[in-house]
Protein backbone atom coordinates (compact mmCIF):
# COMPACT_ATOMS: atom_id res chain seq x y z
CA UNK A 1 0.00 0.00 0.00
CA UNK A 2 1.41 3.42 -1.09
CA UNK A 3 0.74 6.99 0.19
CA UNK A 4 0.24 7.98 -3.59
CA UNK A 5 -3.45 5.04 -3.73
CA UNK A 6 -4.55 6.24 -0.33
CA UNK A 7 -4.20 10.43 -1.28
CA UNK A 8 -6.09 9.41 -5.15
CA UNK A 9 -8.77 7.19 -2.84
CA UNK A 10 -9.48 10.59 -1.11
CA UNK A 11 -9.25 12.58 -4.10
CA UNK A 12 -12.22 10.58 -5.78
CA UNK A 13 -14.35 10.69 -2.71
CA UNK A 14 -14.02 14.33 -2.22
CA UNK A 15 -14.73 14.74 -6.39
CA UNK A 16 -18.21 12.77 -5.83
CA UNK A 17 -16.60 9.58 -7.37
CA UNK A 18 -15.54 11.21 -10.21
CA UNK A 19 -12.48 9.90 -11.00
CA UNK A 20 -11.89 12.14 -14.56
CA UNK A 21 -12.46 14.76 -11.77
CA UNK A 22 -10.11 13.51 -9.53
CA UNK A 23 -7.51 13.37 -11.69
CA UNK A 24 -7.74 16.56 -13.11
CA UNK A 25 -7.33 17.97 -9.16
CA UNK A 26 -4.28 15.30 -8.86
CA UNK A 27 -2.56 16.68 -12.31
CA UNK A 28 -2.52 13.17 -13.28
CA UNK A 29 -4.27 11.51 -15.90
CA UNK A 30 -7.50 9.54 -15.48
CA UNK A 31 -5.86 5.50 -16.40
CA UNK A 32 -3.21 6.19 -13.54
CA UNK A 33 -6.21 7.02 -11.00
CA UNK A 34 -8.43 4.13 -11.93
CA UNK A 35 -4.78 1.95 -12.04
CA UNK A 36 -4.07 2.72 -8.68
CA UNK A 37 -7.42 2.36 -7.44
CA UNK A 38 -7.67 -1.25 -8.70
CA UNK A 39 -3.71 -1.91 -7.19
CA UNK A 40 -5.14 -1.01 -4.36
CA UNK A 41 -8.13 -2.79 -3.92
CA UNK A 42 -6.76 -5.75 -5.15
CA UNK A 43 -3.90 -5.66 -2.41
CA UNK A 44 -6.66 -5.64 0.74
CA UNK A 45 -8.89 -7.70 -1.24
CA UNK A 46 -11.78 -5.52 -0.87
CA UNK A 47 -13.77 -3.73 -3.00
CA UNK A 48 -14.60 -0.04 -2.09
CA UNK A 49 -17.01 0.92 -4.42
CA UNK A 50 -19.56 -0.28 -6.13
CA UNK A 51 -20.14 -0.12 -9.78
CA UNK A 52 -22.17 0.94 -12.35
CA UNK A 53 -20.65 0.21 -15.55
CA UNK A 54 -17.53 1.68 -15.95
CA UNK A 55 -18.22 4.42 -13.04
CA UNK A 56 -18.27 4.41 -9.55
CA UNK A 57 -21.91 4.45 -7.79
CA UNK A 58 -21.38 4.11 -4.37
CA UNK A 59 -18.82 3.51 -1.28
CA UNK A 60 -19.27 0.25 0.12
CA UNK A 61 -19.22 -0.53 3.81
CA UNK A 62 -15.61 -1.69 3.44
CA UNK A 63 -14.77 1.61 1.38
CA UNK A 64 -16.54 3.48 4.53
CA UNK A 65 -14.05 2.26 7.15
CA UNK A 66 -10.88 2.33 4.46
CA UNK A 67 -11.57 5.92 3.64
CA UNK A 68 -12.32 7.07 7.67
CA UNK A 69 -8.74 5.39 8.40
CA UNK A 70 -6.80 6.70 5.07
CA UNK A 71 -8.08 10.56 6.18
CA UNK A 72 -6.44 9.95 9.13
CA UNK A 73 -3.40 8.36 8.02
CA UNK A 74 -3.12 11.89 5.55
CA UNK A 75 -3.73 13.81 8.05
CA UNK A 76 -0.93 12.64 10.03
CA UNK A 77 1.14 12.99 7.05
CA UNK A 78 0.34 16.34 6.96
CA UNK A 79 1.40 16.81 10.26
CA UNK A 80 4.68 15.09 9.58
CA UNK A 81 5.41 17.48 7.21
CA UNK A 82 4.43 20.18 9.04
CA UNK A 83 6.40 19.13 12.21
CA UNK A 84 9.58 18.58 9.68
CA UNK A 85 9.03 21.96 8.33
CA UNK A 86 9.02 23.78 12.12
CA UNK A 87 12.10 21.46 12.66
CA UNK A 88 13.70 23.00 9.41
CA UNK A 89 12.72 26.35 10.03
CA UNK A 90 13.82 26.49 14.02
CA UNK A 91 16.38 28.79 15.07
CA UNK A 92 18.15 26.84 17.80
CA UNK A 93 20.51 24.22 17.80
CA UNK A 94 24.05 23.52 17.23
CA UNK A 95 26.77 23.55 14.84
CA UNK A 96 30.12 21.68 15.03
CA UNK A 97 33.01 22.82 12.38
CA UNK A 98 36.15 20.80 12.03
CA UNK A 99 38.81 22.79 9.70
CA UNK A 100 42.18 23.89 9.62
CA UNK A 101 43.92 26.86 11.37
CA UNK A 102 44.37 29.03 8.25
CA UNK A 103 40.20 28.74 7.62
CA UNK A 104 39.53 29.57 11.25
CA UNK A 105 41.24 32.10 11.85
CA UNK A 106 41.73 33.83 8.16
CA UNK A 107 38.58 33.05 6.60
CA UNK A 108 35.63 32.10 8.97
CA UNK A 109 35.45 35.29 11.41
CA UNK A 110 33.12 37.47 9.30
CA UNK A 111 31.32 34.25 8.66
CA UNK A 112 30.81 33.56 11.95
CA UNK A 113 30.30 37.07 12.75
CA UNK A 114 27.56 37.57 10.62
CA UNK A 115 25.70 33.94 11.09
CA UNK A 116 25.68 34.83 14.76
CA UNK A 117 23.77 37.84 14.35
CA UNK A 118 21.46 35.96 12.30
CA UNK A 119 21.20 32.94 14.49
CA UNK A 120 21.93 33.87 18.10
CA UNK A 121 20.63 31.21 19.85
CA UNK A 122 22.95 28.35 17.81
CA UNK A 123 25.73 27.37 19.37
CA UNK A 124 29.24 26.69 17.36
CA UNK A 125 31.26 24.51 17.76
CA UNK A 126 34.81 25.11 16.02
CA UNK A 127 37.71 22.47 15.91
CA UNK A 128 41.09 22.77 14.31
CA UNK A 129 43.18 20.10 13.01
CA UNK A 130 45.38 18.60 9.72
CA UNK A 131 43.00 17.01 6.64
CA UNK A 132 43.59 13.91 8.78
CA UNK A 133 42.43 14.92 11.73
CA UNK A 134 39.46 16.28 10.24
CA UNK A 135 38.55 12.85 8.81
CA UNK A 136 38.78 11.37 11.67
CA UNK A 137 36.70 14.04 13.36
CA UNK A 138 34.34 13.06 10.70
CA UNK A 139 33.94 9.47 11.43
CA UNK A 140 33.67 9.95 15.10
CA UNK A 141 30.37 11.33 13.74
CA UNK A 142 30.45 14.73 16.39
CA UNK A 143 30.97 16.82 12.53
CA UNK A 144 28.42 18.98 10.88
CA UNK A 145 30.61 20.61 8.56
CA UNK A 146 34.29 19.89 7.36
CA UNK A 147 36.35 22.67 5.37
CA UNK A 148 39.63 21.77 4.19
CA UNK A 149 41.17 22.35 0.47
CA UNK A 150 42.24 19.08 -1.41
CA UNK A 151 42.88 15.55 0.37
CA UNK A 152 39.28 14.35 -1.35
CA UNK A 153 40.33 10.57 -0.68
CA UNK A 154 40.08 10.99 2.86
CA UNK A 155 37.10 12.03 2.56
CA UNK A 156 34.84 9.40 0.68
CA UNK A 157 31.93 9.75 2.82
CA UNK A 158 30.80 13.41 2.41
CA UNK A 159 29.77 15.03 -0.27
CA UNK A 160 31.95 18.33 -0.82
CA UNK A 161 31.05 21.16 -2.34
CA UNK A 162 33.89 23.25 -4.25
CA UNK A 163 33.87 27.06 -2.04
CA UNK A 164 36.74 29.08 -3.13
CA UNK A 165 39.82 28.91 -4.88
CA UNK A 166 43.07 30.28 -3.15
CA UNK A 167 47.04 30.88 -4.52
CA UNK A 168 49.85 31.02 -1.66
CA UNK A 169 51.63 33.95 -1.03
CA UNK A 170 55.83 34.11 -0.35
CA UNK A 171 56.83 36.00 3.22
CA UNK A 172 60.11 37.41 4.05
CA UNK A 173 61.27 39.63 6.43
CA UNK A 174 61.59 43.52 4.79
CA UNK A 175 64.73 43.62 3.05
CA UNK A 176 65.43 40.08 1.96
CA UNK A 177 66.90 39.58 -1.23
CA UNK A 178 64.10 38.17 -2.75
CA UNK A 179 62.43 41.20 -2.63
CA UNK A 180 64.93 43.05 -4.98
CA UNK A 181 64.62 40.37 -7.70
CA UNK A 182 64.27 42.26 -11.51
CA UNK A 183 61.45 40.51 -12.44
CA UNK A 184 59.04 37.99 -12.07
CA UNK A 185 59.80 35.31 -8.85
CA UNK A 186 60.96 31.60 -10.15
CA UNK A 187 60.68 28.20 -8.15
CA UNK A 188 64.63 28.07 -9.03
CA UNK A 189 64.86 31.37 -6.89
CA UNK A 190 62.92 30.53 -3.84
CA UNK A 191 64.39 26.86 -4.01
CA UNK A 192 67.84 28.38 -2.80
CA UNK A 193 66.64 29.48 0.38
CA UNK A 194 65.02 27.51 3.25
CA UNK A 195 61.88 26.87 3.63
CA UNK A 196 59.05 27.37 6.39
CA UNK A 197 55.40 26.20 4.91
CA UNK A 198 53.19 24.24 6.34
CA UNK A 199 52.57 20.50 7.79
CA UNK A 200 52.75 18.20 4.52
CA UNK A 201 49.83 15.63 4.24
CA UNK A 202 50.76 12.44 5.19
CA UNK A 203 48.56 10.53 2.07
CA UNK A 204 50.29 11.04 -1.00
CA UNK A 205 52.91 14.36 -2.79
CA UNK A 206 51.66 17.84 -1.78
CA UNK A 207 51.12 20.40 -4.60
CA UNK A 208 53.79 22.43 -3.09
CA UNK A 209 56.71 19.53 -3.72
CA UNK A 210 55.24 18.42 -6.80
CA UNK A 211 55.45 21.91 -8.10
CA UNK A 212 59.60 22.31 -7.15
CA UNK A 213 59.58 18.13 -8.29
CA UNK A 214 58.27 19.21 -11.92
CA UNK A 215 60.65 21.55 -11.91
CA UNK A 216 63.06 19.71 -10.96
CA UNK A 217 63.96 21.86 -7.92
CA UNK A 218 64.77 19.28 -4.60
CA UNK A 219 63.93 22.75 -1.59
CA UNK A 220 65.12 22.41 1.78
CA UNK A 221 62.21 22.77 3.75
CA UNK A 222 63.50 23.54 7.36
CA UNK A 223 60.54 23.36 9.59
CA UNK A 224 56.41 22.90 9.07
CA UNK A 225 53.33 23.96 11.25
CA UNK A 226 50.10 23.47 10.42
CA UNK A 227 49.33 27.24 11.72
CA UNK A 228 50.07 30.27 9.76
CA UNK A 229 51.28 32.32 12.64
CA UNK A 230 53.43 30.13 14.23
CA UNK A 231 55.21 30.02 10.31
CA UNK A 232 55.23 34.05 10.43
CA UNK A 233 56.89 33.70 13.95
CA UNK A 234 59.73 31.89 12.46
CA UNK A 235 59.97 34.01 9.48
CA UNK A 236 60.67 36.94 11.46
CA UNK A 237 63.49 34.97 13.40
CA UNK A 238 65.14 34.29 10.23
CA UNK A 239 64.93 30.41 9.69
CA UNK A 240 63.54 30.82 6.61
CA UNK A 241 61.28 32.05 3.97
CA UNK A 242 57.35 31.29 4.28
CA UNK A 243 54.80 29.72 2.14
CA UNK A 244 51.31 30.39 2.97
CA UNK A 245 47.75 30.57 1.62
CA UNK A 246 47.38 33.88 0.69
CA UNK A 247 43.85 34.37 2.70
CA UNK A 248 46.93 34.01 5.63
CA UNK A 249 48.94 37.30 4.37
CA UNK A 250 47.46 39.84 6.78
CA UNK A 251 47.95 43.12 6.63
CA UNK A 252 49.32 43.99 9.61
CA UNK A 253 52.39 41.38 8.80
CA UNK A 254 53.58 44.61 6.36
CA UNK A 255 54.75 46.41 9.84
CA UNK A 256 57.96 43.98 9.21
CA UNK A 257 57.36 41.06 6.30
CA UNK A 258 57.28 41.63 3.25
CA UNK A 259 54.67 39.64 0.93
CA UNK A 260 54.87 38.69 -2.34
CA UNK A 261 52.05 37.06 -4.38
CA UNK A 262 52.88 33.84 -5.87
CA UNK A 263 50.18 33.28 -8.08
CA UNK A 264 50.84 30.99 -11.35
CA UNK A 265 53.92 29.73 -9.33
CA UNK A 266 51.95 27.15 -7.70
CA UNK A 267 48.83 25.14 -8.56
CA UNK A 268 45.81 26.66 -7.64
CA UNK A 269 44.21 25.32 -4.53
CA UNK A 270 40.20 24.91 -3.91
CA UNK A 271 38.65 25.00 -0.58
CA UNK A 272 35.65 23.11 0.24
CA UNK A 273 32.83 23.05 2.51
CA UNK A 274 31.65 19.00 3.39
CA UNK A 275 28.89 16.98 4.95
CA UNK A 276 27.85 13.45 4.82
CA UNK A 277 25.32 12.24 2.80
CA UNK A 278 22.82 11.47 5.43
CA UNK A 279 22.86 15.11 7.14
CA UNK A 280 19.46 16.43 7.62
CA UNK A 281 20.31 20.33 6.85
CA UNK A 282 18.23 22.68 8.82
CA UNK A 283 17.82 26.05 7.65
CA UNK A 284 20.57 27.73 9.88
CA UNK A 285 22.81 25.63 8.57
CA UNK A 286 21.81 25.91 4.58
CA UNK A 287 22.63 29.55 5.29
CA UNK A 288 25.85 28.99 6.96
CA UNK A 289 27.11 27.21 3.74
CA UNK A 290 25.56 30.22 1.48
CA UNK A 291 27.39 32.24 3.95
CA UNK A 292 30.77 30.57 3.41
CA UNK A 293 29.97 29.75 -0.56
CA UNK A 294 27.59 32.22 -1.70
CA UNK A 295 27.35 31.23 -4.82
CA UNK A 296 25.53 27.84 -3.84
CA UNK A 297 22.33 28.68 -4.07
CA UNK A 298 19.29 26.31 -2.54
CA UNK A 299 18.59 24.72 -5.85
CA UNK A 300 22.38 24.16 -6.37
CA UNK A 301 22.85 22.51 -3.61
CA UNK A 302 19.51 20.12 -3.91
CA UNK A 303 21.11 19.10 -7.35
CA UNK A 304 24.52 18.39 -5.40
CA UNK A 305 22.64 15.78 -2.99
CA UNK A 306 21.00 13.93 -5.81
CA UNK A 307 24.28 13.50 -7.50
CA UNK A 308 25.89 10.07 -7.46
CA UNK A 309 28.92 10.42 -7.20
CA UNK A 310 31.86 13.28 -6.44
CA UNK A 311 32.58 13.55 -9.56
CA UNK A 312 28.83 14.50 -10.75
CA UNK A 313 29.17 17.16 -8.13
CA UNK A 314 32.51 18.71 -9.15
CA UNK A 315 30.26 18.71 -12.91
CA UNK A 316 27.76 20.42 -11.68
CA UNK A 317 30.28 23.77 -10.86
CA UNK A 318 32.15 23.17 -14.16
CA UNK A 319 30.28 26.72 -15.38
CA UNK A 320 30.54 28.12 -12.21
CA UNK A 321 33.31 30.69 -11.80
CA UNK A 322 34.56 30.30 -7.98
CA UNK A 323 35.52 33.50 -5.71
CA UNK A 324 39.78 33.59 -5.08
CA UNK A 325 40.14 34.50 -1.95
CA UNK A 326 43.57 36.68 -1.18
CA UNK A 327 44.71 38.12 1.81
CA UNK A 328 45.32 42.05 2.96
CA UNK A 329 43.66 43.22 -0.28
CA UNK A 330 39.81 43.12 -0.51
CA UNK A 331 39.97 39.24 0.64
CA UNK A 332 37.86 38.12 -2.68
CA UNK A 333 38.57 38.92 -6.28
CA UNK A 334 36.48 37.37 -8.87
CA UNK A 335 38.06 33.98 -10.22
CA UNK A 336 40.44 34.63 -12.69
């Protein structure tokens, strides 16, 4: 028994057994009502109405009771649906956010800023780790959302929805030779200096060595962190020159670094924002990704959770031009 026979039963009791009627209030055609009518008096082995001809005369005893019980069962669909629409429409909750450093503290303030005004009552939860320990965030199941850029194999389970794209920037303390080059910055010129960047993945090359590999270039990368700042602190003390996202290039690092844009040196890099498959998304937290991806709209992402696969979602943006995101400038420029 279906839903769909019980709502067309009602629909030709409420259109004086007129199932042309009926149909025509249904949008359906008039062989599909009669069809499922039949289905579905054939499944309780009853007959509701009785006939004259090809048209219905009367409900039957039997059809009596069926049709007092199917109301019932509608309306309790109805309220169903009307309970799951206050449930997507409430305004309290929570909201737990695993990322990395550079997102938290470069990227998601405003964000947060302005979802809090919107949704005071929803409590964050924020939680910074490597693209590893993200993923396993993620299968401890305590994740709404997961932001990270690249590292899609460790994350199988969600679907992820392509945010922003970002370069990485070069930092060196003011006066560093580097900065007096006559002309455009190579690979072969920042490979003869040490490097300070940030915490390679453990699964598989990072973009960063592939690009000096391709090249190559074999850099001597003299210390990691997986936070931005702690790389700017050890910048400044002369260990090295820094590689960061540019989102991480703040302006107040001109007081005594120097940065110099490194896009085209590197591959481009694309954030996204993630969730698993089976995550009921309440309105507060539809807006948060609009927030963080604005150019997801509602529709957008209903197409993303009917695709099949990862690669049917990365499809689906093939014709959409994603926001870079830089770093003491305007923070977004239009993708280039």
């Amino acid at each position: 028994m279906k839903l769909q026979q019980l709502k067309y039963l009602l629909a030709i009791v409420d259109n004086g057994l007129n199932i042309t009627s009926a149909a025509e209030r249904l949008y359906t055609s008039q062989p599909g009502v009669s069809k499922q009518l039949k289905l579905l008096e054939e499944e309780l082995g009853l007959q509701l109405f009785s006939r004259r001809g090809k048209s219905l005369d009367s409900i039957t005893p039997a059809g009596e009771r069926v049709i007092e019980r199917a109301r019932l069962i509608m309306q309790e669909v109805e309220n169903i649906r009307s309970l799951a629409s206050d449930y997507y429409e409430e305004e309290e909750g929570a909201l737990s956010i695993a990322t990395t450093h550079t997102q938290a503290r470069y990227v998601l303030p405003p964000i947060i800023g302005e979802f809090r005004d919107r949704y005071p009552k929803v409590g964050l939860n924020l939680h910074q780790g490597t693209s590893e320990q993200i993923a396993d965030m993620i299968a401890s199941n305590d994740i709404d959302f997961a932001i990270a850029t690249g590292s899609k194999d460790l994350f199988s389970d969600l679907i992820l929805v392509p945010s922003y794209h970002w370069d990485r920037s070069i930092i060196v303390p003011k006066g560093h030779e580097l900065t007096k080059l006559d002309g455009r910055m190579t690979l072969g010129d920042l490979a003869k200096y040490p490097l300070v960047t940030y915490v390679f993945s453990f699964g598989g090359q990072s973009s960063l060595k592939r690009a000096f590999a391709d090249e190559g270039l074999d850099p001597d990368v003299v210390f990691t962190a997986r936070d931005a700042d702690v790389i700017k602190t050890y910048v400044r003390m002369g260990l090295g020159v820094g590689i960061v996202a540019s989102m991480a290039a703040d302006c107040a690092d001109k007081k005594d670094l120097h940065v110099i844009e490194a896009e085209g040196l590197f591959p481009r890099s694309t954030t996204w924002i993630g969730f698993r498959k089976d995550t009921v998304l309440r309105k507060y937290m539809l807006d948060f990704v609009q927030l963080f991806a604005p150019h997801v709209t509602a529709q957008k992402l209903d197409d993303v959770r009917r695709a099949r696969s990862q690669a049917e979602i990365d499809k689906l943006f093939d014709e959409t031009e994603l926001p870079v995101r830089t770093g003491c400038a305007d923070g977004v420029i239009e993708a280039a």
